[in-house]
PDB file of N, CA and C in Angstrom:
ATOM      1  N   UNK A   1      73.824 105.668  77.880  1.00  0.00           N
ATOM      2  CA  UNK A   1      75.235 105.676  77.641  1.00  0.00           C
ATOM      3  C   UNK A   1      75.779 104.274  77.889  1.00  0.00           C
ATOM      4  N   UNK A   2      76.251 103.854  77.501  1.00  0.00           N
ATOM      5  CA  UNK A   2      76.797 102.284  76.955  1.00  0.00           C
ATOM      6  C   UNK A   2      78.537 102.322  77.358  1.00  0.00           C
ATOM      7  N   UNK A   3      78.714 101.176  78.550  1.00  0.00           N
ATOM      8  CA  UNK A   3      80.255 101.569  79.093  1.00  0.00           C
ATOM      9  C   UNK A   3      81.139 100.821  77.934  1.00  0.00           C
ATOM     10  N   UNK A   4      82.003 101.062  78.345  1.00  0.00           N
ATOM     11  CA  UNK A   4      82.952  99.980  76.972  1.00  0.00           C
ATOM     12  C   UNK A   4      83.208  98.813  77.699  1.00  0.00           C
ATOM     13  N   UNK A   5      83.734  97.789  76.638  1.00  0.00           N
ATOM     14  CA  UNK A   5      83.388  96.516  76.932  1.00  0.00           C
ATOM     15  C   UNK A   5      84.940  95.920  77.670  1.00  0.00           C
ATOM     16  N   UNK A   6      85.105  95.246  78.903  1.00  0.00           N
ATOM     17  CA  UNK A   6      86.275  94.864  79.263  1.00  0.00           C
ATOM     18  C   UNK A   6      86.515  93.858  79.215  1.00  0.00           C
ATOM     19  N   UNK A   7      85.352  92.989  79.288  1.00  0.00           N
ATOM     20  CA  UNK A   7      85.669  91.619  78.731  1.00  0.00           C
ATOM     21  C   UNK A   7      85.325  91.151  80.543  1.00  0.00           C
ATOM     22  N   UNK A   8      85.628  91.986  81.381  1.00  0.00           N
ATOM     23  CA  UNK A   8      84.721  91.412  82.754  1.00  0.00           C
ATOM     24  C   UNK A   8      83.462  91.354  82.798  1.00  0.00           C
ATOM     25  N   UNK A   9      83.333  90.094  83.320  1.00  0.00           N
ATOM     26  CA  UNK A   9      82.325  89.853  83.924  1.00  0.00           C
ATOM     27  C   UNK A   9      81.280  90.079  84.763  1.00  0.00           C
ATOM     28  N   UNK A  10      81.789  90.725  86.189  1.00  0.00           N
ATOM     29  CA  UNK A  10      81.715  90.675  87.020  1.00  0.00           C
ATOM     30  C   UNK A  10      82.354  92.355  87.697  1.00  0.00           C
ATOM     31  N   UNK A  11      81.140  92.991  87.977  1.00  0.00           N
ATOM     32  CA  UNK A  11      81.699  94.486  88.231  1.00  0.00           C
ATOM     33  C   UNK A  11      81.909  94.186  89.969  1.00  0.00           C
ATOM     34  N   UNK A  12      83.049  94.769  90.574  1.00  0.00           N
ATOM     35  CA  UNK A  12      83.308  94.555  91.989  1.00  0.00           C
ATOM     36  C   UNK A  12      83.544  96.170  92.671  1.00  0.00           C
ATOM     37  N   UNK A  13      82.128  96.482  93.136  1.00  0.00           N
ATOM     38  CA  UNK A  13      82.474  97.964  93.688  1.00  0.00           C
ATOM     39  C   UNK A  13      83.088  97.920  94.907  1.00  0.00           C
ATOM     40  N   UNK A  14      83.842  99.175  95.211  1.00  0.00           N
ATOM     41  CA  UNK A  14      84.386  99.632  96.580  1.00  0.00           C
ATOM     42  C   UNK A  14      83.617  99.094  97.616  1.00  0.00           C
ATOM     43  N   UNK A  15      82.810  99.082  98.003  1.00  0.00           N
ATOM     44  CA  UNK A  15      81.695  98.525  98.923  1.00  0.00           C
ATOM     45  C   UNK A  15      81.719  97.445  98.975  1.00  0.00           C
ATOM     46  N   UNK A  16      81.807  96.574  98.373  1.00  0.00           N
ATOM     47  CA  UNK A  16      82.141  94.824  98.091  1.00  0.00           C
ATOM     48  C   UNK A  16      83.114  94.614  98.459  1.00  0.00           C
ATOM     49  N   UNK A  17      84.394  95.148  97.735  1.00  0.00           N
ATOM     50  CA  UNK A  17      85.628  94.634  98.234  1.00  0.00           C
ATOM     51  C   UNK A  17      85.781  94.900  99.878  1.00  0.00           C
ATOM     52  N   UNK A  18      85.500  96.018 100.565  1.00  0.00           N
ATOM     53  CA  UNK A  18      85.284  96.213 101.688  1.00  0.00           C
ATOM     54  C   UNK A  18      84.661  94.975 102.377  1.00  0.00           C
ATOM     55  N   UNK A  19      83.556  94.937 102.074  1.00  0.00           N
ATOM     56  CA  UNK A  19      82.365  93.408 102.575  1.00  0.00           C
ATOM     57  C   UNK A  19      83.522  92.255 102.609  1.00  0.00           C
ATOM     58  N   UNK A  20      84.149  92.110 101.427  1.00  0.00           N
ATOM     59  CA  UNK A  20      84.637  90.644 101.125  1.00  0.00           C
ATOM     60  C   UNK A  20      85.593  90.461 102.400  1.00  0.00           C
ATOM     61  N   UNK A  21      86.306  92.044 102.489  1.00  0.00           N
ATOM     62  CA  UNK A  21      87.923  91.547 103.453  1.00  0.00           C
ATOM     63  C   UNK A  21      87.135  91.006 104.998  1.00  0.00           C
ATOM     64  N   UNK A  22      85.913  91.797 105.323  1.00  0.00           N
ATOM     65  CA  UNK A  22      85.500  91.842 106.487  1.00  0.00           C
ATOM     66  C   UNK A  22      84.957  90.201 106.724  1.00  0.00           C
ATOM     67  N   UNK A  23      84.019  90.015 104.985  1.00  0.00           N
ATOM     68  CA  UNK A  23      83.607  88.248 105.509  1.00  0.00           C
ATOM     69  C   UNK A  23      84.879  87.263 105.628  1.00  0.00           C
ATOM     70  N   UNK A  24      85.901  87.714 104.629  1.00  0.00           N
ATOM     71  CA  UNK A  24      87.158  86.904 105.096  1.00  0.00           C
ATOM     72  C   UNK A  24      88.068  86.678 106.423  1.00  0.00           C
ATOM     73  N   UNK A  25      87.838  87.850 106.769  1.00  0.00           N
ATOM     74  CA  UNK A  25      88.273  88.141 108.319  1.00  0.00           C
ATOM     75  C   UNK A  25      87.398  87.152 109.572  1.00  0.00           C
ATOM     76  N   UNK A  26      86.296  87.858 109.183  1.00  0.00           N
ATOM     77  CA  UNK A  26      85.565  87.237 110.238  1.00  0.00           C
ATOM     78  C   UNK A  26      84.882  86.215 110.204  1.00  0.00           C
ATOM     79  N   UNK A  27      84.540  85.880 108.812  1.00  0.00           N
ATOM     80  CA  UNK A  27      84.008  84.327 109.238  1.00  0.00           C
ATOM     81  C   UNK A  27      84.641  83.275 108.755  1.00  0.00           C
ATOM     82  N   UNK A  28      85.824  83.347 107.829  1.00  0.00           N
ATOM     83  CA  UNK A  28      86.752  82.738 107.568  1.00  0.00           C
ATOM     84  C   UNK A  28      87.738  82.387 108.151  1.00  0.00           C
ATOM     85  N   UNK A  29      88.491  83.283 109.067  1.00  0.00           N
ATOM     86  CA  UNK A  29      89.363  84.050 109.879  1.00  0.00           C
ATOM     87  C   UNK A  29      90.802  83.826 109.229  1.00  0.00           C
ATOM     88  N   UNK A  30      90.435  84.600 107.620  1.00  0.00           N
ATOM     89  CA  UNK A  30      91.876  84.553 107.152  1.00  0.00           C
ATOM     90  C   UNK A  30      92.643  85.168 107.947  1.00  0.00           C
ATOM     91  N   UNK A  31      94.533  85.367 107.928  1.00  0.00           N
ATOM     92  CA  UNK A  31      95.152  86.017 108.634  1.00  0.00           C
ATOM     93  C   UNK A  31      95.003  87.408 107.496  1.00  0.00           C
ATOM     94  N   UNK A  32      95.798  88.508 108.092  1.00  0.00           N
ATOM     95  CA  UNK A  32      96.229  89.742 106.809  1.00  0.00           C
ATOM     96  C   UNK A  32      96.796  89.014 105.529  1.00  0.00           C
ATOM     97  N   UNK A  33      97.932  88.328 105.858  1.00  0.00           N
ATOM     98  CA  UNK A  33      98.897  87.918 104.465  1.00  0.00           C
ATOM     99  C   UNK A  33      97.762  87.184 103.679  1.00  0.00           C
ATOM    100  N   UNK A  34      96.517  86.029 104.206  1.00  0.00           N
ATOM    101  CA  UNK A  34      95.982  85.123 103.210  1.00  0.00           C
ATOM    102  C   UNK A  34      94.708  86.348 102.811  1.00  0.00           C
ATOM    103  N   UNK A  35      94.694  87.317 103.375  1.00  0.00           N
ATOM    104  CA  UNK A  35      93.383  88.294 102.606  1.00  0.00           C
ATOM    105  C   UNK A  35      94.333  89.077 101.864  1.00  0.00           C
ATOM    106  N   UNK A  36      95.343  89.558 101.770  1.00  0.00           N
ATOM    107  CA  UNK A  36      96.230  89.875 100.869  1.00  0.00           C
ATOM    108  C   UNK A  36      96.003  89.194  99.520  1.00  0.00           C
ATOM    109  N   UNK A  37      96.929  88.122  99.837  1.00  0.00           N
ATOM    110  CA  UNK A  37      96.915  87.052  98.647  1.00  0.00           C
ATOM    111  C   UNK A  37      95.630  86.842  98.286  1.00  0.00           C
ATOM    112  N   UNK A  38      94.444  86.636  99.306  1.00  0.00           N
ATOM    113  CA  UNK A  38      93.074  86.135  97.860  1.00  0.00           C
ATOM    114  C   UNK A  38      92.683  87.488  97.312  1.00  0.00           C
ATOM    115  N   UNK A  39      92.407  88.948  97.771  1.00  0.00           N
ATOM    116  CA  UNK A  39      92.331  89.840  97.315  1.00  0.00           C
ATOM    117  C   UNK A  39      93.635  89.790  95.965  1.00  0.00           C
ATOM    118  N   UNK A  40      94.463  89.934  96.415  1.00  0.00           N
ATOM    119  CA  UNK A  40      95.277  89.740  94.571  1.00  0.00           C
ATOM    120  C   UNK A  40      94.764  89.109  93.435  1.00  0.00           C
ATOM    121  N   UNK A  41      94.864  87.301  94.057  1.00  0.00           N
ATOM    122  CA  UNK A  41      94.272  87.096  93.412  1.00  0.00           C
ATOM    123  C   UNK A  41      92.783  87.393  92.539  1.00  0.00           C
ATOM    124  N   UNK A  42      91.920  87.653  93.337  1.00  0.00           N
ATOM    125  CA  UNK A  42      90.945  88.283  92.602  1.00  0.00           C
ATOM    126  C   UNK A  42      91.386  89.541  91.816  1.00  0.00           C
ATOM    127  N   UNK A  43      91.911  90.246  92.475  1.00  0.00           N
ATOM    128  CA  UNK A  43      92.295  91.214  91.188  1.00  0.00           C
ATOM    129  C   UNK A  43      92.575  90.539  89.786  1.00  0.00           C
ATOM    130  N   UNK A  44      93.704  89.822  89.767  1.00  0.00           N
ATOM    131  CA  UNK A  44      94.290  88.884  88.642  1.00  0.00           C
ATOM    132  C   UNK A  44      93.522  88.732  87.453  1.00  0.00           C
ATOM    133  N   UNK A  45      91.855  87.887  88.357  1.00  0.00           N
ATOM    134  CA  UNK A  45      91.258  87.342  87.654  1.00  0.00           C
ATOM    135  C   UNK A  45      90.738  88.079  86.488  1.00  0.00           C
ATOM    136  N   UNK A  46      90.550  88.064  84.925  1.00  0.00           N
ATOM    137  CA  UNK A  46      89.854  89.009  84.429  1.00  0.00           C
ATOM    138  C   UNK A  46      88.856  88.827  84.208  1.00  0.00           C
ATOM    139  N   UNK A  47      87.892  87.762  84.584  1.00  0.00           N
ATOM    140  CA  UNK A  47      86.414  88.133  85.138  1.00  0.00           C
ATOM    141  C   UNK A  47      85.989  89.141  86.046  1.00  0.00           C
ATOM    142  N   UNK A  48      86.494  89.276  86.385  1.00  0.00           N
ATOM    143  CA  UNK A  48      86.368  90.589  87.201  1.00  0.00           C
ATOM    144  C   UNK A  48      86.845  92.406  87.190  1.00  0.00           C
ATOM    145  N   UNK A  49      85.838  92.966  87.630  1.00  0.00           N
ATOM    146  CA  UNK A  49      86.654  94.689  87.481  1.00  0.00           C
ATOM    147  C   UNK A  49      86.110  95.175  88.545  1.00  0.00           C
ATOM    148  N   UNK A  50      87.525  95.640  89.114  1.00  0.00           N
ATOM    149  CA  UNK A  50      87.241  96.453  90.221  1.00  0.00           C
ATOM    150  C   UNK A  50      87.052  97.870  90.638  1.00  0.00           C
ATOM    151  N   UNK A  51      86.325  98.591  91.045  1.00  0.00           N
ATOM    152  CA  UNK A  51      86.177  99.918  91.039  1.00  0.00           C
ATOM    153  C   UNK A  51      87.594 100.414  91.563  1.00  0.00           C
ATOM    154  N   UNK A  52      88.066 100.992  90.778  1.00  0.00           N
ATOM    155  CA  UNK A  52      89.240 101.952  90.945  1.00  0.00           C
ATOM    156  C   UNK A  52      90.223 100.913  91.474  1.00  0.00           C
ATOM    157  N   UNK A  53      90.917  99.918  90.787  1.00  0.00           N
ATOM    158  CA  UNK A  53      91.665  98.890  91.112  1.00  0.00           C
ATOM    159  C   UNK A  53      92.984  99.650  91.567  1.00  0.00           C
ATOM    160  N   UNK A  54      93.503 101.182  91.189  1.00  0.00           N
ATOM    161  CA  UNK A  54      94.610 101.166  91.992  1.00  0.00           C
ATOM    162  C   UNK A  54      94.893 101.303  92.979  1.00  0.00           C
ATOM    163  N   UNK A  55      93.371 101.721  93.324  1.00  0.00           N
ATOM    164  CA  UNK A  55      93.234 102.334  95.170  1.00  0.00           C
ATOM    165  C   UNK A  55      93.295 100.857  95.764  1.00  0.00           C
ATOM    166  N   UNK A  56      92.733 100.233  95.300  1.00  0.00           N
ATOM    167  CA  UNK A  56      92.494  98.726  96.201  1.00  0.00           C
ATOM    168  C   UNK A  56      93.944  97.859  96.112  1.00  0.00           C
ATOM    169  N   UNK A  57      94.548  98.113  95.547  1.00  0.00           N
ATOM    170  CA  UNK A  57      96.317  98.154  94.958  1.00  0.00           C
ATOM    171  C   UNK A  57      97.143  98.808  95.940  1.00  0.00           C
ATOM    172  N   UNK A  58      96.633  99.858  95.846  1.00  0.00           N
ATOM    173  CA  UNK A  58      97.178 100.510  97.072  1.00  0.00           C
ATOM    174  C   UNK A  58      96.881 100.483  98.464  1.00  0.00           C
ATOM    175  N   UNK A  59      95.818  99.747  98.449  1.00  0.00           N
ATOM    176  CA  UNK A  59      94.906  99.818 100.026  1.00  0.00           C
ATOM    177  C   UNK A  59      95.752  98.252 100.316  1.00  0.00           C
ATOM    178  N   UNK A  60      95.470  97.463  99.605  1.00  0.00           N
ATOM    179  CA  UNK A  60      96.326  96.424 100.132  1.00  0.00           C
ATOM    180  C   UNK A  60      98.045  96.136 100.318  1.00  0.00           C
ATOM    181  N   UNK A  61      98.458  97.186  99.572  1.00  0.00           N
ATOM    182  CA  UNK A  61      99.663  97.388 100.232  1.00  0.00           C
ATOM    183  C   UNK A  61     100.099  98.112 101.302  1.00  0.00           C
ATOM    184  N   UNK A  62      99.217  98.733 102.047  1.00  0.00           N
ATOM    185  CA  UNK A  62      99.136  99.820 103.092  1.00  0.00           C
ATOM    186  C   UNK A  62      98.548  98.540 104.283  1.00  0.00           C
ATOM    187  N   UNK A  63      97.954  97.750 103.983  1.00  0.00           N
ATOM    188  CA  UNK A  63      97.291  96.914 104.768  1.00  0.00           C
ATOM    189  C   UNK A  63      98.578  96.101 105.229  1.00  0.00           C
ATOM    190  N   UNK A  64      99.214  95.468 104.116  1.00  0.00           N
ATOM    191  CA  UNK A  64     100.102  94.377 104.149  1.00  0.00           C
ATOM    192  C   UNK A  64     101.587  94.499 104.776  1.00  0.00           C
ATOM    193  N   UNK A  65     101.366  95.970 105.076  1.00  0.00           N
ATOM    194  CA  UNK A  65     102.878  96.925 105.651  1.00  0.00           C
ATOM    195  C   UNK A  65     102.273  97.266 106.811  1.00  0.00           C
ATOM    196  N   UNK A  66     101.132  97.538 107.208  1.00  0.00           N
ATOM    197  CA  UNK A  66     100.542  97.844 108.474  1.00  0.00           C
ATOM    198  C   UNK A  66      99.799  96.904 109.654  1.00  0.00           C
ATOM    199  N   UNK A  67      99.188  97.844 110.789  1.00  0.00           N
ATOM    200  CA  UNK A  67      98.518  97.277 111.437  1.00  0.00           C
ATOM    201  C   UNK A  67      97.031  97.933 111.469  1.00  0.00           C
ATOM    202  N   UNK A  68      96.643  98.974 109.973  1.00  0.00           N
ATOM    203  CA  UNK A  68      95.832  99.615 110.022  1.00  0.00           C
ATOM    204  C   UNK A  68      94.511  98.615 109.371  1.00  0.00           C
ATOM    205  N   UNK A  69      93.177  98.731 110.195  1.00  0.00           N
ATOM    206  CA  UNK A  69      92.348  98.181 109.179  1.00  0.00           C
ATOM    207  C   UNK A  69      92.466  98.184 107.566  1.00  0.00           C
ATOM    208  N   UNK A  70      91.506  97.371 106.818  1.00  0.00           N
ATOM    209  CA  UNK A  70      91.657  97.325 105.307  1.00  0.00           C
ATOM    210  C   UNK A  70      90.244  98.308 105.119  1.00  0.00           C
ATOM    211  N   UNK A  71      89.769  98.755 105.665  1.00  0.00           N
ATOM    212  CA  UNK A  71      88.633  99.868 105.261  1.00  0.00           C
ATOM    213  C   UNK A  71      89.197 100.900 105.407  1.00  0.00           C
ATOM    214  N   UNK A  72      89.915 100.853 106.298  1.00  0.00           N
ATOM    215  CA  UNK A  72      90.544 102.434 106.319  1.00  0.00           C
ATOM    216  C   UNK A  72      92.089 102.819 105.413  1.00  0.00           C
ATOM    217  N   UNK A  73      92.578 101.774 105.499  1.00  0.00           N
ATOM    218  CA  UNK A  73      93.377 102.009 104.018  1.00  0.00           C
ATOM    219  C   UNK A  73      92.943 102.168 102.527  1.00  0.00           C
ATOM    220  N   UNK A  74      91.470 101.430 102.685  1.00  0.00           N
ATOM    221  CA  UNK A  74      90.695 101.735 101.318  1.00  0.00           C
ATOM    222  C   UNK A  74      90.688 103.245 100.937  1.00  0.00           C
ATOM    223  N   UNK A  75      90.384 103.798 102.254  1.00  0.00           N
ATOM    224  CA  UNK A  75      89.741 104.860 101.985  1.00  0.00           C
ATOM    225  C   UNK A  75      90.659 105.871 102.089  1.00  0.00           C
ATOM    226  N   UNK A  76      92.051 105.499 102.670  1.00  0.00           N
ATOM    227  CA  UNK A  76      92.980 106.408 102.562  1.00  0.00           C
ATOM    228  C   UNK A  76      93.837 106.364 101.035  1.00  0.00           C
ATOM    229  N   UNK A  77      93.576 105.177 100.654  1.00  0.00           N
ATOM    230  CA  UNK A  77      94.339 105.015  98.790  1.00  0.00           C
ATOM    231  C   UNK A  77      93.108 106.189  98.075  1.00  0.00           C
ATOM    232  N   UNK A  78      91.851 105.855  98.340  1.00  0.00           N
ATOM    233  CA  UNK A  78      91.201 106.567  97.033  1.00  0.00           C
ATOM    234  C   UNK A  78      91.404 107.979  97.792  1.00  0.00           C
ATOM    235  N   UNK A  79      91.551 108.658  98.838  1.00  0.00           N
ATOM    236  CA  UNK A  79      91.441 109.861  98.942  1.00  0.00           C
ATOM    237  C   UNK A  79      93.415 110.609  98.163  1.00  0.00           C
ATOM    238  N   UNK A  80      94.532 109.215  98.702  1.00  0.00           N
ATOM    239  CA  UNK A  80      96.090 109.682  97.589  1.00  0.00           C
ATOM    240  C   UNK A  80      95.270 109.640  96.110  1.00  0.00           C
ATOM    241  N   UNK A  81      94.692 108.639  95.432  1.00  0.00           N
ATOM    242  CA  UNK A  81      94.787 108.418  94.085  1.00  0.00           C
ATOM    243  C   UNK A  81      93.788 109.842  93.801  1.00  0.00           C
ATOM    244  N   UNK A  82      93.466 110.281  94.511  1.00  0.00           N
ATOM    245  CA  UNK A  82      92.438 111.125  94.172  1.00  0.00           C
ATOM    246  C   UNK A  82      92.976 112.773  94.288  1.00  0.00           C
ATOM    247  N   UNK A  83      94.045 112.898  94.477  1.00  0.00           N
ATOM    248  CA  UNK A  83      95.078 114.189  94.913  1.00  0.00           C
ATOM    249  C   UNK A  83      94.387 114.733  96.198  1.00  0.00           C
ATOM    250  N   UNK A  84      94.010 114.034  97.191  1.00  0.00           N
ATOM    251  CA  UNK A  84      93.123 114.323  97.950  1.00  0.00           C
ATOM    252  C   UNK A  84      94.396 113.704  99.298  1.00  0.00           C
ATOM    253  N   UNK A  85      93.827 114.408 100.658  1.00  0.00           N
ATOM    254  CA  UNK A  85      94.572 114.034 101.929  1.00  0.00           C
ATOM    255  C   UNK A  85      95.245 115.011 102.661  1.00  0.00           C
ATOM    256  N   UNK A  86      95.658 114.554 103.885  1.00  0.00           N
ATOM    257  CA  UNK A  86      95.502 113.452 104.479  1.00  0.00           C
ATOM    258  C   UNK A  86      94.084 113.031 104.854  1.00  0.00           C
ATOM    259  N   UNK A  87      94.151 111.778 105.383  1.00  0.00           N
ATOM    260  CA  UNK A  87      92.354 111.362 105.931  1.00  0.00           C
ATOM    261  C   UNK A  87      92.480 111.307 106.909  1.00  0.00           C
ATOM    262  N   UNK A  88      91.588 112.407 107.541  1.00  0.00           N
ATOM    263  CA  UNK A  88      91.092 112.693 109.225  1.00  0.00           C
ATOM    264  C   UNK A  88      90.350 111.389 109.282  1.00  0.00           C
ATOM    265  N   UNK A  89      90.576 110.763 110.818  1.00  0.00           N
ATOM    266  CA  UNK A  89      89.545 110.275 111.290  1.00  0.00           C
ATOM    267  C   UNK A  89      89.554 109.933 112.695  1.00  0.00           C
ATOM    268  N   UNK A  90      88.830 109.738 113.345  1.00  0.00           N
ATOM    269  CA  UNK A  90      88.328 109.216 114.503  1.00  0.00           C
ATOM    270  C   UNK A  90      88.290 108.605 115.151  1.00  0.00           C
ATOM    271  N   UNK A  91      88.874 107.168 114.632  1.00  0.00           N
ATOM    272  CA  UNK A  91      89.514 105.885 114.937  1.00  0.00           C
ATOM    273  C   UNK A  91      91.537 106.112 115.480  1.00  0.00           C
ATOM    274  N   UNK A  92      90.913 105.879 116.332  1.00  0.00           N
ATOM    275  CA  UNK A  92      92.660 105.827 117.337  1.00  0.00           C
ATOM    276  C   UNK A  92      93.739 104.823 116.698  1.00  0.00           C
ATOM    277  N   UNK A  93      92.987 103.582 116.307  1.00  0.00           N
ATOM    278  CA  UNK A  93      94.066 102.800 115.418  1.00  0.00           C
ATOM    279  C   UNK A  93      94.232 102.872 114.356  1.00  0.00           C
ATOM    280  N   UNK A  94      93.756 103.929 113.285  1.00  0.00           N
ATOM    281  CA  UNK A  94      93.989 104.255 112.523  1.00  0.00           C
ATOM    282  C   UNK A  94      95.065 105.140 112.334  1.00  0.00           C
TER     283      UNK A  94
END
């Protein structure tokens, strides 16, 4: 089965974008607002496609209004975009 063509380059799964905020965080030591902004930007780019770009749309606006990790807003956008929720979890600062 043959996907259709988007003209990206560069497929960016959920799992990656996750990786990226964490290497930006920590070995970069962007603040929230500059992992905001380069996450946008990468969205922008259309070399790139992101798995389920509205969740990550939405995860970074949940990030950028909060004090909640960006993994756990990931995962709380795809469980809204998904008619799915609330997300139990285990984490106290969440």
């Amino acid at each position: 089965m043959q996907e259709a063509d988007t003209g990206a380059l560069v497929f960016v799964p959920l799992t990656v974008t996750i990786e990226l905020e964490w290497v930006l965080r920590t070995q970069y030591q962007f603040s929230r607002s500059e992992i905001v902004r380069a996450l946008i930007s990468l969205l922008e780019t259309e070399e790139l496609e992101f798995q389920d770009e509205a969740s990550v749309e939405l995860a970074l606006h949940l990030f950028d209004e909060s004090s909640v990790e960006f993994a756990d807003c990931l995962h709380a956008s795809v469980g809204t975009m998904a008619g799915r929720g609330p997300l139990l979890t285990f984490d106290r600062k969440a």
